[in-house]
N, C-alpha and C. Protein backbone atom coordinates (compact mmCIF):
# COMPACT_ATOMS: atom_id res chain seq x y z
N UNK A 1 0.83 -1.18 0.00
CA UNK A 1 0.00 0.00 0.00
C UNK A 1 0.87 1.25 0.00
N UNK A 2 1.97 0.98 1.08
CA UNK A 2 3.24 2.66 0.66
C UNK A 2 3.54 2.75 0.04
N UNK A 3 3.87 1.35 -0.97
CA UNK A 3 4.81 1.21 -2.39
C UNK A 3 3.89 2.28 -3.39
N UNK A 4 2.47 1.93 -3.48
CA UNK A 4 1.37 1.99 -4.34
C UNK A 4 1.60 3.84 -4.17
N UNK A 5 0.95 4.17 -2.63
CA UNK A 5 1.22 6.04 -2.35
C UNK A 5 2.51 6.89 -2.98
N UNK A 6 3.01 5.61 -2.76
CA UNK A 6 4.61 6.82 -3.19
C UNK A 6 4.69 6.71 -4.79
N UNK A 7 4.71 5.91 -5.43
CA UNK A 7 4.28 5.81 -7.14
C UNK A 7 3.40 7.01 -7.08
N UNK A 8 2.12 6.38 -6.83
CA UNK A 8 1.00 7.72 -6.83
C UNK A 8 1.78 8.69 -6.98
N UNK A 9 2.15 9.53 -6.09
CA UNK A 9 2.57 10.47 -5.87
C UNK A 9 3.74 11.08 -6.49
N UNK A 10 4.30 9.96 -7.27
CA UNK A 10 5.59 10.12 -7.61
C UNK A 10 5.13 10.71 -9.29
N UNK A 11 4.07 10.16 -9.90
CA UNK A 11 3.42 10.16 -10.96
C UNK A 11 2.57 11.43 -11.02
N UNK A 12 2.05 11.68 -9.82
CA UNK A 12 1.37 13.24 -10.23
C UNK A 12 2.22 14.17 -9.86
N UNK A 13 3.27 14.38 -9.21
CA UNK A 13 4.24 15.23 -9.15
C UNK A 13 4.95 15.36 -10.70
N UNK A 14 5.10 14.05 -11.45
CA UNK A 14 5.22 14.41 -12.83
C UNK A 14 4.34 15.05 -13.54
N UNK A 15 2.94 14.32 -13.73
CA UNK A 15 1.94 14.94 -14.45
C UNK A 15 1.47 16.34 -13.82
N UNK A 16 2.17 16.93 -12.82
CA UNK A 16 1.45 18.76 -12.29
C UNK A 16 2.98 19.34 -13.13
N UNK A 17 4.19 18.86 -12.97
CA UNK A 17 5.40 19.26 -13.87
C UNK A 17 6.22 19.80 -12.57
N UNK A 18 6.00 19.65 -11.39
CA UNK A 18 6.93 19.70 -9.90
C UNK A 18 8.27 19.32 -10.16
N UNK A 19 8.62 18.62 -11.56
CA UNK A 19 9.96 17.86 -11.73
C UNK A 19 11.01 19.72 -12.12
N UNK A 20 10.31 20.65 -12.58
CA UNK A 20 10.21 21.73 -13.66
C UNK A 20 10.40 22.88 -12.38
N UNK A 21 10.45 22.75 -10.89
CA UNK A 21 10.52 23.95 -10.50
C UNK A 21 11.05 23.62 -9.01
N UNK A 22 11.43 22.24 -9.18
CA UNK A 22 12.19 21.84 -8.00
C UNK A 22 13.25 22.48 -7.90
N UNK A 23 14.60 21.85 -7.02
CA UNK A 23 15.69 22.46 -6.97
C UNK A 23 16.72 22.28 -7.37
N UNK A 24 16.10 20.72 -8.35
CA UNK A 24 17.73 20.73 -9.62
C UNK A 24 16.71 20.49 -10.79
N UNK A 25 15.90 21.56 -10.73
CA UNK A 25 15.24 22.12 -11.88
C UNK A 25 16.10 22.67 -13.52
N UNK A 26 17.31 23.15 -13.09
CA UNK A 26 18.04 23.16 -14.43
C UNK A 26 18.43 22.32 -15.09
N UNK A 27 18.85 21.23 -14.31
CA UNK A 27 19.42 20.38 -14.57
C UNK A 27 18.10 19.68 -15.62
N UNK A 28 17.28 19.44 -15.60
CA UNK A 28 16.23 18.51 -15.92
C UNK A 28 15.62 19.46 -17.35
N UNK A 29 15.86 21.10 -16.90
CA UNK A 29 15.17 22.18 -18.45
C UNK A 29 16.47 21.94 -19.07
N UNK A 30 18.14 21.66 -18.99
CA UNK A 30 18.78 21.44 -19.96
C UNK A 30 18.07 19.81 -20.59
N UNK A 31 17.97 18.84 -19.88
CA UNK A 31 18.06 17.91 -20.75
C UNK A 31 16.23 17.77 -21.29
N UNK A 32 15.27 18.35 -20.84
CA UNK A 32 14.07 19.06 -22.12
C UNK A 32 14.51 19.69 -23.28
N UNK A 33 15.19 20.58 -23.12
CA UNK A 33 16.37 21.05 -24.53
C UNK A 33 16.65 20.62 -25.00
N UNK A 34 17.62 19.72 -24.66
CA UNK A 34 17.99 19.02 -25.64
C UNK A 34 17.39 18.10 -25.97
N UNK A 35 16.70 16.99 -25.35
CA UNK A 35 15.37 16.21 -25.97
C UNK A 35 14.47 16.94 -26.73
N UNK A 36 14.42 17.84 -26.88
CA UNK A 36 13.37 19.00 -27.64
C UNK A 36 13.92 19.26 -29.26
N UNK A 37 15.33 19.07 -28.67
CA UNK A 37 16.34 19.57 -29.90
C UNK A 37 16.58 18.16 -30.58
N UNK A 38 16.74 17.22 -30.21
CA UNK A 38 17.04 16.14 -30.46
C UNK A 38 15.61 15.52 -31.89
N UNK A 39 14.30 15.66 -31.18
CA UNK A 39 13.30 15.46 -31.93
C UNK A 39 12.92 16.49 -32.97
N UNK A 40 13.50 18.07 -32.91
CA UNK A 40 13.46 18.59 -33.76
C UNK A 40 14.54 18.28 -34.96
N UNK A 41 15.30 17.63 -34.89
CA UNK A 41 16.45 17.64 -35.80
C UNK A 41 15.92 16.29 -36.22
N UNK A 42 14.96 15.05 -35.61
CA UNK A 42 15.04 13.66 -36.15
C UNK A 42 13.64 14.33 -37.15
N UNK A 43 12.50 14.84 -36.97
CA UNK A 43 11.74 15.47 -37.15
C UNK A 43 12.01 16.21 -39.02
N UNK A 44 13.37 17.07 -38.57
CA UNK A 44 13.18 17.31 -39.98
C UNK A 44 14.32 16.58 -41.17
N UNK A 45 15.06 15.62 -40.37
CA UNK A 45 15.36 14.30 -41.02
C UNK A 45 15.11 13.66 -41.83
N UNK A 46 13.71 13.62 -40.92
CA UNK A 46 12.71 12.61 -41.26
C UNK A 46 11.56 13.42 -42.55
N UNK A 47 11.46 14.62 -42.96
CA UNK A 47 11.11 14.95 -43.98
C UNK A 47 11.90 15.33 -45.08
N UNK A 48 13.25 15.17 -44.88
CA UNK A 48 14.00 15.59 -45.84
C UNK A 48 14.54 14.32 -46.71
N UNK A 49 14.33 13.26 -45.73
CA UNK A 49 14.47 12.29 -46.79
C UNK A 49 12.82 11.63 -47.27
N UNK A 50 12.16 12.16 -46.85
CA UNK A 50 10.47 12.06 -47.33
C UNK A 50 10.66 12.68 -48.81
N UNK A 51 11.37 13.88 -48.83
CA UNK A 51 11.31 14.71 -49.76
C UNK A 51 12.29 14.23 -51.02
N UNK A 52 13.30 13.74 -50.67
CA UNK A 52 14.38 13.17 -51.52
C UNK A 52 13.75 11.42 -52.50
N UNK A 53 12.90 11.26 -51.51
CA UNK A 53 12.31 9.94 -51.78
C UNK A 53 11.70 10.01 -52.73
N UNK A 54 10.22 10.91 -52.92
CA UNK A 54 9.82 11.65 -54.00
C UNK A 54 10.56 12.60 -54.93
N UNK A 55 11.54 12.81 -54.86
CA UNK A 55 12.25 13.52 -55.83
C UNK A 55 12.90 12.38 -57.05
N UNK A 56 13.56 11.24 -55.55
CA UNK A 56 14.07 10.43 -56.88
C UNK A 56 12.74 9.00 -57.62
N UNK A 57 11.52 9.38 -57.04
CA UNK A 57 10.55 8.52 -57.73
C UNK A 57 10.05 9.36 -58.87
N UNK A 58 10.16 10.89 -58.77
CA UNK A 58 9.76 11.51 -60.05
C UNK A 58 11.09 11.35 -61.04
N UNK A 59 11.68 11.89 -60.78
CA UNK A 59 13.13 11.17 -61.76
C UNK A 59 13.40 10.12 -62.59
N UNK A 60 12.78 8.71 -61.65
CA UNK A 60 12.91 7.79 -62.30
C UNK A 60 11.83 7.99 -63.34
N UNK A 61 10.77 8.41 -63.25
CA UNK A 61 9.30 8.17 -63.89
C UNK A 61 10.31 9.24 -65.61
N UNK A 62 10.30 10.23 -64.76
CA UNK A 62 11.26 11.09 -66.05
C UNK A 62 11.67 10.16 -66.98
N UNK A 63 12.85 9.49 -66.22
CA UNK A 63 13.90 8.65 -67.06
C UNK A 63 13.47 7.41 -67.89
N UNK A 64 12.18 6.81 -67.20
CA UNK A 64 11.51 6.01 -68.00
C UNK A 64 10.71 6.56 -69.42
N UNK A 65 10.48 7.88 -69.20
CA UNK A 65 9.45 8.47 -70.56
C UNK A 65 10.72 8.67 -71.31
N UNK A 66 11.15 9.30 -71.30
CA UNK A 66 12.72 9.87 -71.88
C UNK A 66 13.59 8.34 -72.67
N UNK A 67 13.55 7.34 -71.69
CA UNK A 67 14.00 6.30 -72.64
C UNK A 67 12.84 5.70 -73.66
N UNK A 68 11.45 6.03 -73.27
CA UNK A 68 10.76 5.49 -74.45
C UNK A 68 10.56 6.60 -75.35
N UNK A 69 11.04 8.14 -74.86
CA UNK A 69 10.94 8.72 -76.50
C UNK A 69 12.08 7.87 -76.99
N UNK A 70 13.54 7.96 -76.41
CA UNK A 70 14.06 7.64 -77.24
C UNK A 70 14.19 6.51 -78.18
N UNK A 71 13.74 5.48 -77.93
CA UNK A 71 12.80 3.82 -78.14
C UNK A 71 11.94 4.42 -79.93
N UNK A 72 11.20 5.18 -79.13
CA UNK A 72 10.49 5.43 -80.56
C UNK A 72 11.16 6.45 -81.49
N UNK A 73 11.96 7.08 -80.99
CA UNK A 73 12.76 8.39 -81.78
C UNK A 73 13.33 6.94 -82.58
N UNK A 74 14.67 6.13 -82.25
CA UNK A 74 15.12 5.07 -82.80
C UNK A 74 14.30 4.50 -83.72
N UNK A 75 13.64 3.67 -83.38
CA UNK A 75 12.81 3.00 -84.22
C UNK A 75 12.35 3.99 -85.38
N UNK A 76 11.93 5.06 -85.17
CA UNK A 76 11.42 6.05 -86.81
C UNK A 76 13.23 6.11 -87.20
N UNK A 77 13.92 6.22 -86.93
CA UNK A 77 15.34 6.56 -87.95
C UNK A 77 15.89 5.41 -88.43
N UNK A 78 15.57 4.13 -87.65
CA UNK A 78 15.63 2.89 -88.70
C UNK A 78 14.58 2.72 -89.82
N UNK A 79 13.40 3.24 -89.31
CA UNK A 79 12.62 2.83 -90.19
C UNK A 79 12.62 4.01 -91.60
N UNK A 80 13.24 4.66 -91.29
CA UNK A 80 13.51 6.07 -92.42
C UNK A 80 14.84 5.36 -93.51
N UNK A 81 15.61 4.58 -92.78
CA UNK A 81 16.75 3.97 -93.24
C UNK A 81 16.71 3.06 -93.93
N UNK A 82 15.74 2.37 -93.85
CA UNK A 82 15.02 0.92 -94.79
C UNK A 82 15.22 1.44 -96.41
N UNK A 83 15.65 0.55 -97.15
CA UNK A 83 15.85 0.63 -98.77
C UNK A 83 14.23 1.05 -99.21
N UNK A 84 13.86 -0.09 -98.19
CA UNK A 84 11.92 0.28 -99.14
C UNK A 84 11.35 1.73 -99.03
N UNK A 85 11.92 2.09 -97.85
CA UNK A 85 11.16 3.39 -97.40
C UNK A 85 12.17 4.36 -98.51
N UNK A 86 13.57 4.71 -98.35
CA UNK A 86 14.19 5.25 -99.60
C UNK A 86 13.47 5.69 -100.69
N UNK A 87 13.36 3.97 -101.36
CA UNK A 87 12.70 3.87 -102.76
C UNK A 87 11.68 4.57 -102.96
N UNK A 88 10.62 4.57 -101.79
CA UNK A 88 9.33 5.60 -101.83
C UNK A 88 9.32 6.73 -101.94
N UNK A 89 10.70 7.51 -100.90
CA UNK A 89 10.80 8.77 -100.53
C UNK A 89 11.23 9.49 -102.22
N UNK A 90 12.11 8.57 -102.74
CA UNK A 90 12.90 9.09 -103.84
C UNK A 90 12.46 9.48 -105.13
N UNK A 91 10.98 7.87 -105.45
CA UNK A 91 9.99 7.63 -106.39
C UNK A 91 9.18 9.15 -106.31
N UNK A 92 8.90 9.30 -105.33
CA UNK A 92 8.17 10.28 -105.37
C UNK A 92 8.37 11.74 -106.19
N UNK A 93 9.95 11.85 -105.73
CA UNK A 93 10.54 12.93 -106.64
C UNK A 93 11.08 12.86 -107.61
N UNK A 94 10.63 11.54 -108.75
CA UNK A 94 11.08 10.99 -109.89
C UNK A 94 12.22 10.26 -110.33
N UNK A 95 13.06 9.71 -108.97
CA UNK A 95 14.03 9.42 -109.16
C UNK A 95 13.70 7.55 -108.94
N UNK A 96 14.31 6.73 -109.89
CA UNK A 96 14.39 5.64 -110.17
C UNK A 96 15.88 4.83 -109.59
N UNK A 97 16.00 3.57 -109.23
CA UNK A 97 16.89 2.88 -108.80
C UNK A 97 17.42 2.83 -110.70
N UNK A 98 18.83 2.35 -110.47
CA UNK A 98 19.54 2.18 -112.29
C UNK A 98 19.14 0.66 -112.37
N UNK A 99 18.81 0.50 -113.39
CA UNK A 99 18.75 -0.94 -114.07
C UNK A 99 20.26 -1.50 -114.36
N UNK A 100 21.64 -0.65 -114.25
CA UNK A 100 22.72 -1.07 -114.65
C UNK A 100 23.56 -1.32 -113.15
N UNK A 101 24.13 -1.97 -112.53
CA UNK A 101 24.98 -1.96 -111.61
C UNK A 101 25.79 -1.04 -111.75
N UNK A 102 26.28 -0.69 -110.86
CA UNK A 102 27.64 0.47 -110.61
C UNK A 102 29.04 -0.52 -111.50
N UNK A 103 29.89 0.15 -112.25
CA UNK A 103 30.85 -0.56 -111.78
C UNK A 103 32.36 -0.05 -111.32
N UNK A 104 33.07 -0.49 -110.92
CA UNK A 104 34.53 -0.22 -109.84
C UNK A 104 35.38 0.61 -111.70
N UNK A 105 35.65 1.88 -111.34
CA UNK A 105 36.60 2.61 -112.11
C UNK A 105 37.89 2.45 -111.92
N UNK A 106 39.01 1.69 -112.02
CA UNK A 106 40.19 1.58 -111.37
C UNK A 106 41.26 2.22 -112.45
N UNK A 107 42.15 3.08 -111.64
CA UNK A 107 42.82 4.23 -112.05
C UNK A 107 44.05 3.50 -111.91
N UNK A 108 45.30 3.41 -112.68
CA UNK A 108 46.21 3.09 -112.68
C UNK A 108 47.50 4.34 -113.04
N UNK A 109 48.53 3.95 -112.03
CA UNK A 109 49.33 5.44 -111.76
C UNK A 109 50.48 5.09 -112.20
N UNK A 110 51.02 6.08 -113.00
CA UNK A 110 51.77 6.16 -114.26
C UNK A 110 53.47 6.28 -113.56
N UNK A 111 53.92 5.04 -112.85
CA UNK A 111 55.07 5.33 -112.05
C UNK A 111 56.37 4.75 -113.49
């Protein structure tokens, strides 16, 4: 039953804040300070890598569109590169493939 009174008592002397104006009262407002300081600094820690987190999930999302322009940018410059597509582009402006093969001009030097 004394054990029980003195808890009691020991507990509402915390909860009125008696710990706060006793006589090693400084002692106890430095280390509120710094527990104060301590949760302010985990506090904005803790949103700065909230913030970094979302920075690098938009990034990635970036880097994913960005590799599929480039996916399709590619794909149209092969497909511009194709002989068939050529032939079309060229036909159009009247120009015909030769019915004759090329052939090798070889120059011989007069030593």
């Amino acid at each position: 039953m004394r054990i029980e009174n003195e808890m009691r008592k020991g507990l509402l002397d915390i909860l009125k804040g008696k710990f706060l104006v006793s006589g090693d009262a400084p002692k106890n407002w430095l280390f509120l300070l710094f527990a104060s300081f301590l949760a302010a600094l985990m506090i904005s820690s803790s949103h700065n890598a909230d913030k970094k987190v979302l920075e690098i999930a938009a990034l990635n999302e970036e880097v994913r569109e960005l590799r599929s322009e480039f996916v399709e940018g590619r794909s149209h410059v092969q497909q511009l590169k194709l002989e068939s597509t050529l032939r079309k582009t060229v036909a159009e402006k009247g120009l015909v493939p030769s019915e004759n093969p090329p052939r090798k001009i070889k120059v011989k030097s007069a030593e």
